[in-house]
C-alpha atoms as a PDB file:
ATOM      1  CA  UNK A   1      11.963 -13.510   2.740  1.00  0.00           C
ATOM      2  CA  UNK A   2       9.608 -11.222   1.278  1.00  0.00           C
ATOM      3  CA  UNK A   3       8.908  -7.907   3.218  1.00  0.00           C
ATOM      4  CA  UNK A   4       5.267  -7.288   4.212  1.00  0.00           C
ATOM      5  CA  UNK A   5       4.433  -3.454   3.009  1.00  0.00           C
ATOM      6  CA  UNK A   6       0.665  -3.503   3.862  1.00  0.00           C
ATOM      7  CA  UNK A   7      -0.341  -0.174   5.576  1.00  0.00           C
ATOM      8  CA  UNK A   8      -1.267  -2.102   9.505  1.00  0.00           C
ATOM      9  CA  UNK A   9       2.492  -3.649   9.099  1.00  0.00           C
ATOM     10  CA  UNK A  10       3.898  -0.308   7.783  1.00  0.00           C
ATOM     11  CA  UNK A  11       2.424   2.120  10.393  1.00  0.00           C
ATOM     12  CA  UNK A  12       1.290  -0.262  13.413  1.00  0.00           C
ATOM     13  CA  UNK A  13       0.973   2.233  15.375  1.00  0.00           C
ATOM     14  CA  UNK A  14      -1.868   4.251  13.654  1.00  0.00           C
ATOM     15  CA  UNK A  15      -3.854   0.828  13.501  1.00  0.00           C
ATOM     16  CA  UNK A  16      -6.501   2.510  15.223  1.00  0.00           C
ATOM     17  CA  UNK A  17      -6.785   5.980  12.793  1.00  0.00           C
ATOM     18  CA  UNK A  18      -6.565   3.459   9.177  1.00  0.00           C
ATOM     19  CA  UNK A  19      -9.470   1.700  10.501  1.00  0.00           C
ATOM     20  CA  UNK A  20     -11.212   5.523  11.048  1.00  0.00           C
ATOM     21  CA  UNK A  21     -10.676   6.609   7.634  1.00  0.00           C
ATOM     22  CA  UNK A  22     -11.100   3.434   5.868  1.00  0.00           C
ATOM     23  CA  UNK A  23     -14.914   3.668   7.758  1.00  0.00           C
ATOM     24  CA  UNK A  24     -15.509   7.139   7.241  1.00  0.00           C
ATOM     25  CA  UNK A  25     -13.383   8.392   4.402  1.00  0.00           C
ATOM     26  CA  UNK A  26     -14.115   7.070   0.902  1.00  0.00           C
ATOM     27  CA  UNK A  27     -11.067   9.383  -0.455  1.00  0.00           C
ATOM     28  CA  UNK A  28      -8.721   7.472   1.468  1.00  0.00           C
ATOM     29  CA  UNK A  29     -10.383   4.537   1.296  1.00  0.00           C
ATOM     30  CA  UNK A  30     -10.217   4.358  -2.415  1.00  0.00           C
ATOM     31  CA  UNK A  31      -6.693   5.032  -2.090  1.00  0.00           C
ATOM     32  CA  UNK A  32      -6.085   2.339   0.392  1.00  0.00           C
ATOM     33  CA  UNK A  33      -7.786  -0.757  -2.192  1.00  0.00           C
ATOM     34  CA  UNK A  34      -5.869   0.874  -4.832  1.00  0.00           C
ATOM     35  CA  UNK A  35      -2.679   0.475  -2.618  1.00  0.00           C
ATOM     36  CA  UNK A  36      -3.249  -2.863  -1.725  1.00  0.00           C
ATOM     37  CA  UNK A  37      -4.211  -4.005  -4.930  1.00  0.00           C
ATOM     38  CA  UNK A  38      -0.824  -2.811  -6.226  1.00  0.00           C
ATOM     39  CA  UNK A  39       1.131  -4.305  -3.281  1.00  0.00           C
ATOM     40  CA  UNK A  40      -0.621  -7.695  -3.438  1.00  0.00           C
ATOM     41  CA  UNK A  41       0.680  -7.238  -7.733  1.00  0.00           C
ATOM     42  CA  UNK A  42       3.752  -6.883  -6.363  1.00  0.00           C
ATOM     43  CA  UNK A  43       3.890  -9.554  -3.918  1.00  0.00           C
ATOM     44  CA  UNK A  44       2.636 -11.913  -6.534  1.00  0.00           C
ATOM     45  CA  UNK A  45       5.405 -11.011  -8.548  1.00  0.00           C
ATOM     46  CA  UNK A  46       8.283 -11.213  -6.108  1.00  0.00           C
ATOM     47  CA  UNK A  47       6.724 -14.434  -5.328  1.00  0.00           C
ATOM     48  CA  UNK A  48       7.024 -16.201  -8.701  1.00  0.00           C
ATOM     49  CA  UNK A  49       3.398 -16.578  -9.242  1.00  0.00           C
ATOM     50  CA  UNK A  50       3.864 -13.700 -12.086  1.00  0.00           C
ATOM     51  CA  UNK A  51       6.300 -12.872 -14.378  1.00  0.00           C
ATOM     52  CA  UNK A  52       7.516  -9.475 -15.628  1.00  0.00           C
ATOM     53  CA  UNK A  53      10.559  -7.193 -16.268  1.00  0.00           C
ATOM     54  CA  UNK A  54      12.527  -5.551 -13.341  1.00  0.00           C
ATOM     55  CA  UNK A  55      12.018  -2.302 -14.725  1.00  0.00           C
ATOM     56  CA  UNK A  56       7.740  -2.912 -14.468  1.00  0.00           C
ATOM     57  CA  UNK A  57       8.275  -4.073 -10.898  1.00  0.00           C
ATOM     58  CA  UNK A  58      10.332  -1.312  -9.944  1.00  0.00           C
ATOM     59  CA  UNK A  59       7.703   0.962 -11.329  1.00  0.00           C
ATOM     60  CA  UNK A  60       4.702  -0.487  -9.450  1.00  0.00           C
ATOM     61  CA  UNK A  61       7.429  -0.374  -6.225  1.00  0.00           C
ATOM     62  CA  UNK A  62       7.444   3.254  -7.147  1.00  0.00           C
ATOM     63  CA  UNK A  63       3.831   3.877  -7.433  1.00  0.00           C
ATOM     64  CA  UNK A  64       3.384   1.915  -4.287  1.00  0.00           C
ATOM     65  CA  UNK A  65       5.702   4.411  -2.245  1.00  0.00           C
ATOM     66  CA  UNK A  66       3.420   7.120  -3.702  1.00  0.00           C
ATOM     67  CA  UNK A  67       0.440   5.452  -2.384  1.00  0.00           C
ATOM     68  CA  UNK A  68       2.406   5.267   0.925  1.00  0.00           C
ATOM     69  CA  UNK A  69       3.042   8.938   0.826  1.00  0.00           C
ATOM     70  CA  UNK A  70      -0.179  10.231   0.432  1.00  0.00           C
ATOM     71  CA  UNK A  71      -1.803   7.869   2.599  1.00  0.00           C
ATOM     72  CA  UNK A  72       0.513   8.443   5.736  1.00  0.00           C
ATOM     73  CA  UNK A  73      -0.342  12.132   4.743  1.00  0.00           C
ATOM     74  CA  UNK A  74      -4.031  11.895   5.704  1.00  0.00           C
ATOM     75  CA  UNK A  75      -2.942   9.078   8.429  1.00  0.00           C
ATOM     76  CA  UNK A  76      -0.656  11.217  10.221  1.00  0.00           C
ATOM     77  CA  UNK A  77      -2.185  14.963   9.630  1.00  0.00           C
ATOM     78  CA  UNK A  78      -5.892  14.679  11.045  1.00  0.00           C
END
C-alpha cells in the first residue's frame, strides 16, 4: 500500500488553517502546488505508471520533506 503524504492527510488537524493560507497566501500557496505536484510525481512513480532510478525518487522524496518543512512552518507558526 502506498502511503498518502498530501498536506490534509499529513496534518489533519490544521485542515482548517491550509485552507486559510491557500485563500489568502500566494507564498504558501505556490509552495503548496509545487508540493503536490512533486508528491503526485512521486506517487506516479511508486505506482508503476513511471519509471526512474531509486536514487531520482529518493531525491524528489527528499525535496518533498523540504516542502513539508517549510510548509508546516507557516501552518503551525501564525
Amino acid at each position: 500500500m502506498i502511503d498518502k503524504h498530501d498536506l490534509h492527510h499529513e496534518f489533519p488537524e490544521y485542515y482548517d488553517r491550509i485552507h486559510e493560507l491557500k485563500t489568502n497566501n500566494t507564498h504558501f500557496a505556490r509552495l503548496f502546488e509545487e508540493y503536490h505536484d512533486l508528491n503526485r510525481e512521486i506517487l506516479r512513480i511508486e505506482e508503476g505508471v513511471e519509471n526512474t532510478t531509486d536514487e531520482y525518487l529518493e531525491e524528489l522524496k527528499k525535496k518533498r520533506l523540504l516542502y513539508k518543512d517549510k510548509l508546516y512552518g507557516m501552518i503551525a507558526n501564525p
